[in-house]
N, C-alpha and C. Protein backbone atom coordinates (compact mmCIF):
# COMPACT_ATOMS: atom_id res chain seq x y z
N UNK A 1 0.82 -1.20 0.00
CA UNK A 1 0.00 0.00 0.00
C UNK A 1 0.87 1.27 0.00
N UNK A 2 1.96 1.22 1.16
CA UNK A 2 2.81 2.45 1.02
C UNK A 2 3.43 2.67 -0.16
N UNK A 3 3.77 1.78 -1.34
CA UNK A 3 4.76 1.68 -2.59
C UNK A 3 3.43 2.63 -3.31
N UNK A 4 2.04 1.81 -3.31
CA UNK A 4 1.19 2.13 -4.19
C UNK A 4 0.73 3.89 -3.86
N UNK A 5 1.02 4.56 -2.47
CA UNK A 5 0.76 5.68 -2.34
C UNK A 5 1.83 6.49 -2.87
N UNK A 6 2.95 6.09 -2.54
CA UNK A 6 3.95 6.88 -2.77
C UNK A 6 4.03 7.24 -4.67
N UNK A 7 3.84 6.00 -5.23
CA UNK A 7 3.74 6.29 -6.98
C UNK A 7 2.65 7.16 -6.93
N UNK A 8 1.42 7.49 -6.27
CA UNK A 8 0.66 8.02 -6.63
C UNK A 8 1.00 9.52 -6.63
N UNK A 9 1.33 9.60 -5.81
CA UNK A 9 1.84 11.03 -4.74
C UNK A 9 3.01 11.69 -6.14
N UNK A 10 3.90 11.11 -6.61
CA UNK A 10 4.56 11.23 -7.24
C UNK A 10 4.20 11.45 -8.90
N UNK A 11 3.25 10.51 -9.16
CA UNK A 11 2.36 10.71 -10.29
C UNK A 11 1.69 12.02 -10.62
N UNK A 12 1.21 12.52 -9.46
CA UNK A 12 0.71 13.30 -9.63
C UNK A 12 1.37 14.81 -9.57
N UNK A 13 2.59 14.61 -8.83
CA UNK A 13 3.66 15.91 -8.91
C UNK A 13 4.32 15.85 -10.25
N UNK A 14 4.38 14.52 -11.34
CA UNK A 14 4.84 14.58 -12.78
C UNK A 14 3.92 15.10 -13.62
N UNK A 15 2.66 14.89 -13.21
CA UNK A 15 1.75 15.42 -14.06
C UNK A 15 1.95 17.08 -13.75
N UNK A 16 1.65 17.48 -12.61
CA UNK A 16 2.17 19.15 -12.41
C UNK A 16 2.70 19.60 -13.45
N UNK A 17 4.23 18.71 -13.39
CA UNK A 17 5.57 19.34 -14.00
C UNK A 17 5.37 19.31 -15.46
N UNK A 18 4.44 18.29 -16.02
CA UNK A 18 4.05 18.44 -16.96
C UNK A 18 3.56 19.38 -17.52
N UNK A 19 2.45 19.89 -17.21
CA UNK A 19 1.54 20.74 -17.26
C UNK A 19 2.52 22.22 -17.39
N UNK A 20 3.24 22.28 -16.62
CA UNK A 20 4.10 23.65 -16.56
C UNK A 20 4.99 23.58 -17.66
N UNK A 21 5.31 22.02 -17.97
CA UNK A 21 6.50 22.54 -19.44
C UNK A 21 5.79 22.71 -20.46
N UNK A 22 4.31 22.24 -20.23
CA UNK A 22 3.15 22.32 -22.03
C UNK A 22 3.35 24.54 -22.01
N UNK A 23 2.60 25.03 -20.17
CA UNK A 23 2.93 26.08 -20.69
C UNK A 23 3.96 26.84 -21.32
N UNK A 24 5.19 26.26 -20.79
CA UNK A 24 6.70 26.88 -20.73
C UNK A 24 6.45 26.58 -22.87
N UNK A 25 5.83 25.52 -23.37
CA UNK A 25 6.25 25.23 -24.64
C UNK A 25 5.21 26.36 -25.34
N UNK A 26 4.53 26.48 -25.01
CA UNK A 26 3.14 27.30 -25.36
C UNK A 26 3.46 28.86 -25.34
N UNK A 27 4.02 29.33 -24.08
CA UNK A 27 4.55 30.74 -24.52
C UNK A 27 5.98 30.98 -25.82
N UNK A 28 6.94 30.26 -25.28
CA UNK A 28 7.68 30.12 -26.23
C UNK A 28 7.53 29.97 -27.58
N UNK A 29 6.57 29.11 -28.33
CA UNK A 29 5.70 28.83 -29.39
C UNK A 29 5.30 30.57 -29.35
N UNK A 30 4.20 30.91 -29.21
CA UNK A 30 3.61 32.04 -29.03
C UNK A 30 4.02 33.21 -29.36
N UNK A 31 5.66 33.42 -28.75
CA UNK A 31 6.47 34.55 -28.98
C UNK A 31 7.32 34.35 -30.12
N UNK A 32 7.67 33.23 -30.30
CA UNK A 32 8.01 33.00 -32.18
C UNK A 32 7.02 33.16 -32.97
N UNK A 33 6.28 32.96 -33.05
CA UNK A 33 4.98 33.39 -34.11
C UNK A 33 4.78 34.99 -33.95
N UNK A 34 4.65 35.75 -32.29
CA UNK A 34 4.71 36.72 -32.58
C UNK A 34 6.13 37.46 -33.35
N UNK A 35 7.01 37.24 -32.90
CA UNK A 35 8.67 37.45 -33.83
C UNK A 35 8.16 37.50 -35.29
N UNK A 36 7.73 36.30 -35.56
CA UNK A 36 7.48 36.04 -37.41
C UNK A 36 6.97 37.08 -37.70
N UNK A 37 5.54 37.41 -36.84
CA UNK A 37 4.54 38.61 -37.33
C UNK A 37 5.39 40.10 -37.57
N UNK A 38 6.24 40.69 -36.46
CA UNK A 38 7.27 41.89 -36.58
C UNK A 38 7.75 41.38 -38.12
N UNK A 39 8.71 40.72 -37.91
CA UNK A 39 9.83 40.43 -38.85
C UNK A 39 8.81 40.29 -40.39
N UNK A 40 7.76 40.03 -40.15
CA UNK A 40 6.97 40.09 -41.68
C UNK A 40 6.56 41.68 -41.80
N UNK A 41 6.13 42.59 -40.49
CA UNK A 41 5.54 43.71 -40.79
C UNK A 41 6.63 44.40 -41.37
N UNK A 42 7.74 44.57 -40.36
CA UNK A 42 8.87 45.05 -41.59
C UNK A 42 9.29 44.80 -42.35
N UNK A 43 9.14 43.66 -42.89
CA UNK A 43 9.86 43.08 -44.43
C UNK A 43 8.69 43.14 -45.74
N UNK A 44 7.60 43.27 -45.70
CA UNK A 44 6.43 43.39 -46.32
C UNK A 44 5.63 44.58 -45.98
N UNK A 45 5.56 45.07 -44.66
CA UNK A 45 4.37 45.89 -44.42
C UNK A 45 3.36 45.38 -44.12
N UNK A 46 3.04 44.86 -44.01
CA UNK A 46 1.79 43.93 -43.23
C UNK A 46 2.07 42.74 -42.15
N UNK A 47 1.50 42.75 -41.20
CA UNK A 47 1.68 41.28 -40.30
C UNK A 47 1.10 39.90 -40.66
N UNK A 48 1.67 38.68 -40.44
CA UNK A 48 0.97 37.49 -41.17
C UNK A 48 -0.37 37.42 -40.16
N UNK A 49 0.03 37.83 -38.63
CA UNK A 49 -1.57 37.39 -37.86
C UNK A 49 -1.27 35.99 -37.43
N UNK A 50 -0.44 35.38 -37.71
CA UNK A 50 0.28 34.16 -36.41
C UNK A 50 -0.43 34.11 -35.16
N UNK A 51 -0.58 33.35 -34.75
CA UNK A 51 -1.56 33.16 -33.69
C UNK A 51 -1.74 31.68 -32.90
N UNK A 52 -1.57 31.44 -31.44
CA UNK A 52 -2.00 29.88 -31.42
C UNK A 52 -3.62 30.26 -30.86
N UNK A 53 -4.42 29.48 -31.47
CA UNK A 53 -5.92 29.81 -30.84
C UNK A 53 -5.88 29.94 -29.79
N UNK A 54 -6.94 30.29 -28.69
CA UNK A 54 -7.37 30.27 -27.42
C UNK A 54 -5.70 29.45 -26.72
N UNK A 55 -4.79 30.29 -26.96
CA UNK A 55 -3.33 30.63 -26.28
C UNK A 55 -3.70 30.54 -24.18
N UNK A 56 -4.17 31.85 -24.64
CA UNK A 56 -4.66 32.04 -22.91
C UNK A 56 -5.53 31.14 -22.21
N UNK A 57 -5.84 30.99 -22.83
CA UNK A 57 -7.57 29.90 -22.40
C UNK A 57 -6.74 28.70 -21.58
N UNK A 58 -5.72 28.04 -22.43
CA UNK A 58 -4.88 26.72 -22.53
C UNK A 58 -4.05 26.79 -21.66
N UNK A 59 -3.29 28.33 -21.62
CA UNK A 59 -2.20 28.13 -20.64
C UNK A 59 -2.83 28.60 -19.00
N UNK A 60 -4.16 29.08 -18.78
CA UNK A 60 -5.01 28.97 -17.72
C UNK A 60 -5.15 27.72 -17.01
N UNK A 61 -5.76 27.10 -18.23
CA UNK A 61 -6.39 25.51 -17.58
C UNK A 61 -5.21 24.90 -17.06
N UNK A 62 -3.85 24.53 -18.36
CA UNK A 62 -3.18 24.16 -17.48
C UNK A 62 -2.72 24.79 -16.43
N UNK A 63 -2.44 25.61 -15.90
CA UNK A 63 -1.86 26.67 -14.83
C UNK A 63 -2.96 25.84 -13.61
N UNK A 64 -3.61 25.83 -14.32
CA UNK A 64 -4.82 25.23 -12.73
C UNK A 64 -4.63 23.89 -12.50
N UNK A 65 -4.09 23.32 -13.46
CA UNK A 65 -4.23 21.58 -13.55
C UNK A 65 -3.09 21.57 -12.84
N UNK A 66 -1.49 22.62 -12.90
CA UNK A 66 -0.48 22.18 -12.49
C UNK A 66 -0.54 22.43 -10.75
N UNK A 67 -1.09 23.71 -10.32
CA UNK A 67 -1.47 23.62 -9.25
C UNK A 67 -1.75 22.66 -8.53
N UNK A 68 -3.20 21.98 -8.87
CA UNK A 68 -3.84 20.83 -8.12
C UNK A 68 -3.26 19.91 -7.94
N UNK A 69 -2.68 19.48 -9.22
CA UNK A 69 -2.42 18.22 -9.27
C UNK A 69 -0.77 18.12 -8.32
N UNK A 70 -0.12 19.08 -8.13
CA UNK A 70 0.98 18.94 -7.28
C UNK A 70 0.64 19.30 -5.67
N UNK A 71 -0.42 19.17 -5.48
CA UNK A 71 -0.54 19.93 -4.04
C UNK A 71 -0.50 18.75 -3.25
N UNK A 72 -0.43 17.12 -3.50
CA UNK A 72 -0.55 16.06 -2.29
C UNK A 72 1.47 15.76 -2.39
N UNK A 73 1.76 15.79 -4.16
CA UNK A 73 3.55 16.23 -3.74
C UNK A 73 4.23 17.19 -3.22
N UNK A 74 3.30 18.33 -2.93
CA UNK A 74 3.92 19.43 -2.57
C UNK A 74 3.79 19.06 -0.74
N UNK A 75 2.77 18.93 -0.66
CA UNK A 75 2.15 18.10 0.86
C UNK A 75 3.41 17.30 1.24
N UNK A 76 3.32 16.19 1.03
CA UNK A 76 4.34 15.25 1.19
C UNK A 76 5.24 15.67 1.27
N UNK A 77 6.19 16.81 0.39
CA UNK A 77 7.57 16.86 0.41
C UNK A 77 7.73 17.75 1.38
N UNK A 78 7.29 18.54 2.15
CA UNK A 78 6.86 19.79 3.28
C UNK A 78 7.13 21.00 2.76
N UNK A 79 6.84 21.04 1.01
CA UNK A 79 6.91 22.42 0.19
C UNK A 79 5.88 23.76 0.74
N UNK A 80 4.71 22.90 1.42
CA UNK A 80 3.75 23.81 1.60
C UNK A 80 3.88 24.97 2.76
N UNK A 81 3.55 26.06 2.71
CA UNK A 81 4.11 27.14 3.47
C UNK A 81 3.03 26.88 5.27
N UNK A 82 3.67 26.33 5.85
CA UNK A 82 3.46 25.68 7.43
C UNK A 82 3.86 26.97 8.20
N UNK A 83 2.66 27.59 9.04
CA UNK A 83 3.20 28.44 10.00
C UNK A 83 3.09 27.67 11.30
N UNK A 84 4.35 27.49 11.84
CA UNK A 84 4.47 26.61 13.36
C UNK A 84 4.92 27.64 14.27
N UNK A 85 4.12 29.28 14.45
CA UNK A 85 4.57 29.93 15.24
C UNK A 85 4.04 29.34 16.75
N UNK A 86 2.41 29.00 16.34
CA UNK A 86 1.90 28.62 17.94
C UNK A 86 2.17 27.25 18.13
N UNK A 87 2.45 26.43 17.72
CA UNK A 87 2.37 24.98 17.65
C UNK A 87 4.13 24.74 18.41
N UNK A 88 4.52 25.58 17.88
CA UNK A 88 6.07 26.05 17.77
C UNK A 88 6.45 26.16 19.79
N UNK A 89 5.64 27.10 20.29
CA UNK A 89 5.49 27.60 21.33
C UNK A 89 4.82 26.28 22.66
N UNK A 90 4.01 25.79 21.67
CA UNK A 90 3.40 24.65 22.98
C UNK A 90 4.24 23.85 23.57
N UNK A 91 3.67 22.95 24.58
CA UNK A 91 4.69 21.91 25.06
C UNK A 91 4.49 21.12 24.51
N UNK A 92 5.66 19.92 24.82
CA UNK A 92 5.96 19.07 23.74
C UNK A 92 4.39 18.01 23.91
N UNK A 93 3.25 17.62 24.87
CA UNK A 93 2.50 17.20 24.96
C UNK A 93 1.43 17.33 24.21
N UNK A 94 1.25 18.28 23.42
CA UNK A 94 0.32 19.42 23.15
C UNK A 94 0.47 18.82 21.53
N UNK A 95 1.45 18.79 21.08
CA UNK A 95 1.89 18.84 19.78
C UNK A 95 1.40 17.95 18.57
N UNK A 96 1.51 16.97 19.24
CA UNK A 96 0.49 15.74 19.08
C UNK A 96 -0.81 15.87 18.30
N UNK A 97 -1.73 15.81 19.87
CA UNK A 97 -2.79 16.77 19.10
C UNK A 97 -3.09 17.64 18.51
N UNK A 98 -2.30 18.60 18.30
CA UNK A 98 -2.78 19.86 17.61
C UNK A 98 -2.28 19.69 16.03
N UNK A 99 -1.44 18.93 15.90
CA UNK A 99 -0.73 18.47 14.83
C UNK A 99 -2.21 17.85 14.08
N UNK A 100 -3.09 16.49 15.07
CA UNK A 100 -3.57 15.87 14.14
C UNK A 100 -5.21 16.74 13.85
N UNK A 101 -5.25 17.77 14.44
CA UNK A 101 -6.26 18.39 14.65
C UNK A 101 -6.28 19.34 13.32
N UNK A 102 -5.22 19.61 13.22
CA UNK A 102 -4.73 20.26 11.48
C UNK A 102 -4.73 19.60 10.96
N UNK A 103 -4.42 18.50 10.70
CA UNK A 103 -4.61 17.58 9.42
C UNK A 103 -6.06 17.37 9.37
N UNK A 104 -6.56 16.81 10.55
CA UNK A 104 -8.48 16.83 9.82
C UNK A 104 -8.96 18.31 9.63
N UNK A 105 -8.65 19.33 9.85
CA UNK A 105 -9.34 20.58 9.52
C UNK A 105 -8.82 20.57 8.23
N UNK A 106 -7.77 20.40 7.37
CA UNK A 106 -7.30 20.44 6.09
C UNK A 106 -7.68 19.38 5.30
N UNK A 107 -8.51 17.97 6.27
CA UNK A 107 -9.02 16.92 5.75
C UNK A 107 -10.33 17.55 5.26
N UNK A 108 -11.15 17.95 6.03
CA UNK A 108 -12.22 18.37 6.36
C UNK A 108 -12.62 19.47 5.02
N UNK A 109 -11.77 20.95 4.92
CA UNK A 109 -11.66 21.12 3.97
C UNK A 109 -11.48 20.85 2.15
N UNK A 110 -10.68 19.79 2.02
CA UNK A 110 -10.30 19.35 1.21
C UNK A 110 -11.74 18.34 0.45
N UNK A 111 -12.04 17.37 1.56
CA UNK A 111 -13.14 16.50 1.36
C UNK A 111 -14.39 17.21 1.06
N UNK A 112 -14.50 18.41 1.40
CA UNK A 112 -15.69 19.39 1.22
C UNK A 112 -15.60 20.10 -0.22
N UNK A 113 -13.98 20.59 -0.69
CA UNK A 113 -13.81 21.11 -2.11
C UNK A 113 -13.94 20.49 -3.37
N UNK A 114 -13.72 18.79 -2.56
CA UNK A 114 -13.66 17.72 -3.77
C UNK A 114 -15.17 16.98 -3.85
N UNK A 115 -15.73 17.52 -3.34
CA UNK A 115 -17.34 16.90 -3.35
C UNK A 115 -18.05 17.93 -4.36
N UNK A 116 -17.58 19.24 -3.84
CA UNK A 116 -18.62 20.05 -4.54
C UNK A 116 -17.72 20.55 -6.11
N UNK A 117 -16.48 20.00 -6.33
CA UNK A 117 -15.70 20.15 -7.79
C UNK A 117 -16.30 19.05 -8.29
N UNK A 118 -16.44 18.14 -7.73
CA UNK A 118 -17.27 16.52 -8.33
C UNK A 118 -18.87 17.49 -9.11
N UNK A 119 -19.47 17.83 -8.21
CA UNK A 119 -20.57 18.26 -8.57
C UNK A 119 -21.15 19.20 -9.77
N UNK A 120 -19.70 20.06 -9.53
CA UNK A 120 -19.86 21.13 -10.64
C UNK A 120 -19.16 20.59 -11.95
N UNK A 121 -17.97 19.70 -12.06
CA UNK A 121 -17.54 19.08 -13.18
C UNK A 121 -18.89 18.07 -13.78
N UNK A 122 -19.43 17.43 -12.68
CA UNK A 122 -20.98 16.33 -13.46
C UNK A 122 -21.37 17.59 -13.90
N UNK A 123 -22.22 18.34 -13.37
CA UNK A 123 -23.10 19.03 -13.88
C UNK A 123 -22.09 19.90 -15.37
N UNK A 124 -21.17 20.72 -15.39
CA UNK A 124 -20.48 20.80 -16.64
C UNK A 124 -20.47 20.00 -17.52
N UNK A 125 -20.50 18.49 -17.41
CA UNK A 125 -20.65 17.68 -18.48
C UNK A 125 -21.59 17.11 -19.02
N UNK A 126 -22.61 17.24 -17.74
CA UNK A 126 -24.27 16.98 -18.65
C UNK A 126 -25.01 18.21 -19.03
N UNK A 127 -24.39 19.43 -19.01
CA UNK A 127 -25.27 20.48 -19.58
C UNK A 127 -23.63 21.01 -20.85
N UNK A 128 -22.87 20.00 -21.05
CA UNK A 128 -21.80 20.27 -22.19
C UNK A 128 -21.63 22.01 -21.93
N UNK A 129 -21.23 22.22 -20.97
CA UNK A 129 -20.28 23.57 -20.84
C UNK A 129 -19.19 23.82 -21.80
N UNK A 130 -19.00 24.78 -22.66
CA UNK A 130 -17.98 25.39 -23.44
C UNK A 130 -17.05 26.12 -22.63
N UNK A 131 -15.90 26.28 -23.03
CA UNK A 131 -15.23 27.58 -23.01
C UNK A 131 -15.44 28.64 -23.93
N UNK A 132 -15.06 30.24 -23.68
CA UNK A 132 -15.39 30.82 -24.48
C UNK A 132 -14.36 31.50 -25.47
N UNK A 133 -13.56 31.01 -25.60
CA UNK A 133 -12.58 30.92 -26.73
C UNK A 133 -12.62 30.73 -27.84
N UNK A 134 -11.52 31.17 -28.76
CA UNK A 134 -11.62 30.68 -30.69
C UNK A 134 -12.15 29.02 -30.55
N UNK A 135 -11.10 28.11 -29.54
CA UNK A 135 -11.48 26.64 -30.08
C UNK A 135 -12.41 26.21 -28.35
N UNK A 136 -13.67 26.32 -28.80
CA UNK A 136 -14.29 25.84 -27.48
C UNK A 136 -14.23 24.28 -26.93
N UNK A 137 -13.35 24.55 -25.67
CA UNK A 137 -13.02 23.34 -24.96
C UNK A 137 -14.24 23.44 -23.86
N UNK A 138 -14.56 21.79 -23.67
CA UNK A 138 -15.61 21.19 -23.16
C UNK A 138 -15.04 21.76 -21.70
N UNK A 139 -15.52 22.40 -20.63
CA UNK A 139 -15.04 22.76 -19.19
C UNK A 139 -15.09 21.27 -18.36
N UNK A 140 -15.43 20.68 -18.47
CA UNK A 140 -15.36 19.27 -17.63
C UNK A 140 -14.04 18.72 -17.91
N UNK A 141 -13.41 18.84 -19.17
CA UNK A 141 -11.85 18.50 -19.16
C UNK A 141 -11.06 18.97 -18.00
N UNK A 142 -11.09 20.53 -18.17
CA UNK A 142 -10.11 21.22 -17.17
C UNK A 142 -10.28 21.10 -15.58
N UNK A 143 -11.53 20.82 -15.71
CA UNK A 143 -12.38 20.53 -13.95
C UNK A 143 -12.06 19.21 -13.83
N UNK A 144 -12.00 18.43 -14.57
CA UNK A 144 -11.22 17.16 -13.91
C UNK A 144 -9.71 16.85 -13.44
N UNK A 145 -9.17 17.78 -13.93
CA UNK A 145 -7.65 18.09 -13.80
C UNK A 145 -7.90 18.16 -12.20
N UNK A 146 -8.63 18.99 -12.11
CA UNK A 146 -8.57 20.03 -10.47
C UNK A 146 -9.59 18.94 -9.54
N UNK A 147 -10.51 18.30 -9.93
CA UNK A 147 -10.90 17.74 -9.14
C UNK A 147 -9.90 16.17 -9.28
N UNK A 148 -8.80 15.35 -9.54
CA UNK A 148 -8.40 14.60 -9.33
C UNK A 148 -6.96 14.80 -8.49
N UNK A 149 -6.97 16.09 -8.67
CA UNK A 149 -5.89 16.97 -7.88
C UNK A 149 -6.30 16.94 -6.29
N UNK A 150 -7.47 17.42 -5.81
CA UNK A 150 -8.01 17.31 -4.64
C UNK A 150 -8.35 16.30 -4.14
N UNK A 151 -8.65 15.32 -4.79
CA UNK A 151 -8.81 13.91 -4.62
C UNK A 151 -7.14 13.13 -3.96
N UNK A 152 -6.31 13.29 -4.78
CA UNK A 152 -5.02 12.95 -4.14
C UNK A 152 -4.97 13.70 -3.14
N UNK A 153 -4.93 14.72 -3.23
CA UNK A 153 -4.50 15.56 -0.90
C UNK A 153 -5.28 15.09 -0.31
N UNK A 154 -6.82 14.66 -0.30
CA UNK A 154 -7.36 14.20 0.34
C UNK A 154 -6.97 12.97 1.09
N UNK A 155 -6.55 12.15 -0.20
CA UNK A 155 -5.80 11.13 0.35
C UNK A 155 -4.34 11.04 1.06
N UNK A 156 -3.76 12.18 0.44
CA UNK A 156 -2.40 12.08 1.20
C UNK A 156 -2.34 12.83 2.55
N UNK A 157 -4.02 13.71 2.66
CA UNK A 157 -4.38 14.52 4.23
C UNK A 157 -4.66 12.92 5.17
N UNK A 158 -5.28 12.20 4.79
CA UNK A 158 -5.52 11.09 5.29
C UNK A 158 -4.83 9.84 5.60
N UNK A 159 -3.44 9.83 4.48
CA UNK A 159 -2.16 9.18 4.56
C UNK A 159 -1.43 9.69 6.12
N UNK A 160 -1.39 11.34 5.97
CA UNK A 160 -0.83 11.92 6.89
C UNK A 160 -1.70 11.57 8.08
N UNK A 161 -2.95 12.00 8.65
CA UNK A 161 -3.98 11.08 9.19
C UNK A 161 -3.18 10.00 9.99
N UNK A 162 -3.37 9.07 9.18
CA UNK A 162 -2.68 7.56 10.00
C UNK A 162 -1.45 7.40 10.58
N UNK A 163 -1.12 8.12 9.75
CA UNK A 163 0.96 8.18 10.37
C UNK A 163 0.85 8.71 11.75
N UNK A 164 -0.03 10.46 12.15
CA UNK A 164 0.20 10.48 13.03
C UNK A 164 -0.53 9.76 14.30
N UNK A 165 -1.76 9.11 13.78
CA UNK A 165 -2.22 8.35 14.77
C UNK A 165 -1.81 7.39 15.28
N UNK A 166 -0.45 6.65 14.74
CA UNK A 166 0.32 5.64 14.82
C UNK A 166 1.39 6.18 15.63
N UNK A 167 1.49 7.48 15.82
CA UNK A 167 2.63 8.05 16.67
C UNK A 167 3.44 8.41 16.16
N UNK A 168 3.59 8.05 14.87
CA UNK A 168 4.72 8.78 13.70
C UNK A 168 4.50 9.89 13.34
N UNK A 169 6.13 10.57 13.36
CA UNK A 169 6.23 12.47 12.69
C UNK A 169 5.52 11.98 10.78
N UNK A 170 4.68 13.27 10.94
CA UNK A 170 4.28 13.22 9.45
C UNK A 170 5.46 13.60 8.68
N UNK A 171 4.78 13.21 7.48
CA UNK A 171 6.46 13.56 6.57
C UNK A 171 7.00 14.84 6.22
N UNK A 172 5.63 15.59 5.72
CA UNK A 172 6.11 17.45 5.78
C UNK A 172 7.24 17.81 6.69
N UNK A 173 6.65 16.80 7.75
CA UNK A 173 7.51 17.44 9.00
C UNK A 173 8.85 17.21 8.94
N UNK A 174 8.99 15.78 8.62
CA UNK A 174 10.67 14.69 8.35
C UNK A 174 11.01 15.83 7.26
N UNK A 175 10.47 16.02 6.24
CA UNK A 175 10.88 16.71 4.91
C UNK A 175 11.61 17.82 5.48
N UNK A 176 10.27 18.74 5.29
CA UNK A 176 9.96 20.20 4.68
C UNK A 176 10.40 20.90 6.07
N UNK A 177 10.39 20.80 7.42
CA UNK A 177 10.82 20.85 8.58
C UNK A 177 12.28 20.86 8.90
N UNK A 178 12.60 19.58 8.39
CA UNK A 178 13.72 19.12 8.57
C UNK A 178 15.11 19.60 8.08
N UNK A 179 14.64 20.23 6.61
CA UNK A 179 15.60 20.79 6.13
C UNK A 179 15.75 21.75 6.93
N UNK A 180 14.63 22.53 7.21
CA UNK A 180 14.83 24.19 7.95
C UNK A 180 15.79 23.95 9.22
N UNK A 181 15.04 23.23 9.87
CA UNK A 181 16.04 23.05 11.05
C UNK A 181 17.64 22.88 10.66
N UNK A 182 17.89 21.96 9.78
CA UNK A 182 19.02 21.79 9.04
C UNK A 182 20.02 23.23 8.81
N UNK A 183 19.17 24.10 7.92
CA UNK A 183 19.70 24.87 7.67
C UNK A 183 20.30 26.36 8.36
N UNK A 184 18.72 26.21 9.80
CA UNK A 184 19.26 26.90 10.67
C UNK A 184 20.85 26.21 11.86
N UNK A 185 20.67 24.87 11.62
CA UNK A 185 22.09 24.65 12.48
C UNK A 185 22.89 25.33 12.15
N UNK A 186 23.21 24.83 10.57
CA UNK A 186 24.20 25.82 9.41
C UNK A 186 24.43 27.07 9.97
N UNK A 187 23.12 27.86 9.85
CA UNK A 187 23.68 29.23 9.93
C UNK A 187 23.97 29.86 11.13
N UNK A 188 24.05 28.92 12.17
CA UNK A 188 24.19 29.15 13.75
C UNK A 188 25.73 29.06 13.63
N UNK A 189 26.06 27.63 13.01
CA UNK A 189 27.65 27.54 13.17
C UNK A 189 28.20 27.98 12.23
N UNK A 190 27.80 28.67 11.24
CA UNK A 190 28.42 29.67 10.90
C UNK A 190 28.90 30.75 11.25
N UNK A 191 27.29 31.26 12.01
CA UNK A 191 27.69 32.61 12.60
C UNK A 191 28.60 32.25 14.12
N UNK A 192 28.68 31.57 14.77
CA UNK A 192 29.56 31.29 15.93
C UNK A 192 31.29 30.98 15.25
N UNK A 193 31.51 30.75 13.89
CA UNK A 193 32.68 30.45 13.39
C UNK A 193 32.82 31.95 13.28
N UNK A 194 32.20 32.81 12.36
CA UNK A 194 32.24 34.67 12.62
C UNK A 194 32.79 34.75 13.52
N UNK A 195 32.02 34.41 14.37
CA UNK A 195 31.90 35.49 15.97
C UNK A 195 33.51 35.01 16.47
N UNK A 196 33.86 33.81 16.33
CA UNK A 196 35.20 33.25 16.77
C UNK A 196 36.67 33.85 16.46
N UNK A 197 36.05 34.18 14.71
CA UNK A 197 37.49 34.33 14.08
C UNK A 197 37.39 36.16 14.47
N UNK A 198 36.31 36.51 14.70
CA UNK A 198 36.23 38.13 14.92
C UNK A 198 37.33 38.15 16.21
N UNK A 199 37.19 37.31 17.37
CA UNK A 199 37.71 37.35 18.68
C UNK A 199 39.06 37.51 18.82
């Protein structure tokens, strides 16, 4: 089960990365065609009008697809921006709970966004929603991006869930935590190597 979460978790942070190089290929594309158009207005006097259809439309959807779909790898790896000022402050007894008390409020949330994206993607696809662009894309495409996106955090809010009910540090924490702490040692013994050679 853990092999089968972890590909998932990961699956779905490739699809992200995906999604971001279609845009990265899409502007690039975009600004050569616009180039062609200059380079024709001055060489002819007229522009050819180069164009990729509904450009914006495309690099939206994906922009939303890459979002979602990386938010249970972003989860997992402890990318996500964690404020542990009060949690930070409690005693070490405390931590526990309050830890798993955030994960179901972010469960809680999550399970509530992906019910009602379920709802609005059905209903988009039985009343065939358009986009309103040159090439009209069906909106239930792009809403499925985002609702299979929420569907994974849900599960990886609920992955996290079990770990800590088992008594285990969640992984954000091993991760995304871990480095920080890491990096503040670093810059402690750094600055005490300063402070030394100053002496």
């Amino acid at each position: 089960m853990r092999r089968f979460l972890n590909l998932l978790y990961k699956a779905s942070g490739w699809f992200g990365a995906c999604c971001i190089a279609a845009i990265c290929l899409l502007v690039v594309c975009q600004v050569m065609l616009n180039l062609l158009d200059r380079i024709s207005a001055l060489l002819t006097g007229s522009a050819i009008g180069l164009t990729i259809p509904s450009y914006a439309d495309f690099t939206g959807f994906l922009l939303a697809a890459a979002s979602f779909m990386a938010l249970a790898y972003s989860l997992r790896d402890g990318a996500h921006i964690r404020v542990s000022l009060i949690i930070g402050r409690l005693p070490e007894r405390f931590h526990r709970p309050v830890e798993m008390w955030c994960i179901l409020f972010g469960l809680s949330i999550s399970l509530y966004f992906s019910w009602y994206t379920a709802k609005l993607t059905h209903e988009s696809f039985t009343y065939n929603d358009l986009s309103a662009g040159m090439i009209a894309v069906p909106i239930w495409i792009p809403q499925t991006a985002l609702l299979l996106g929420l569907i994974v955090l849900s599960i990886a809010l609920m992955d996290e869930l079990a770990t800590v009910l088992r008594g285990n540090v969640p992984s954000y924490m091993e991760k995304g935590e871990g480095l920080l702490a890491k990096e503040n040692q670093q810059d402690q013994s750094a600055a005490e190597t300063c402070g030394g050679d100053d002496v």
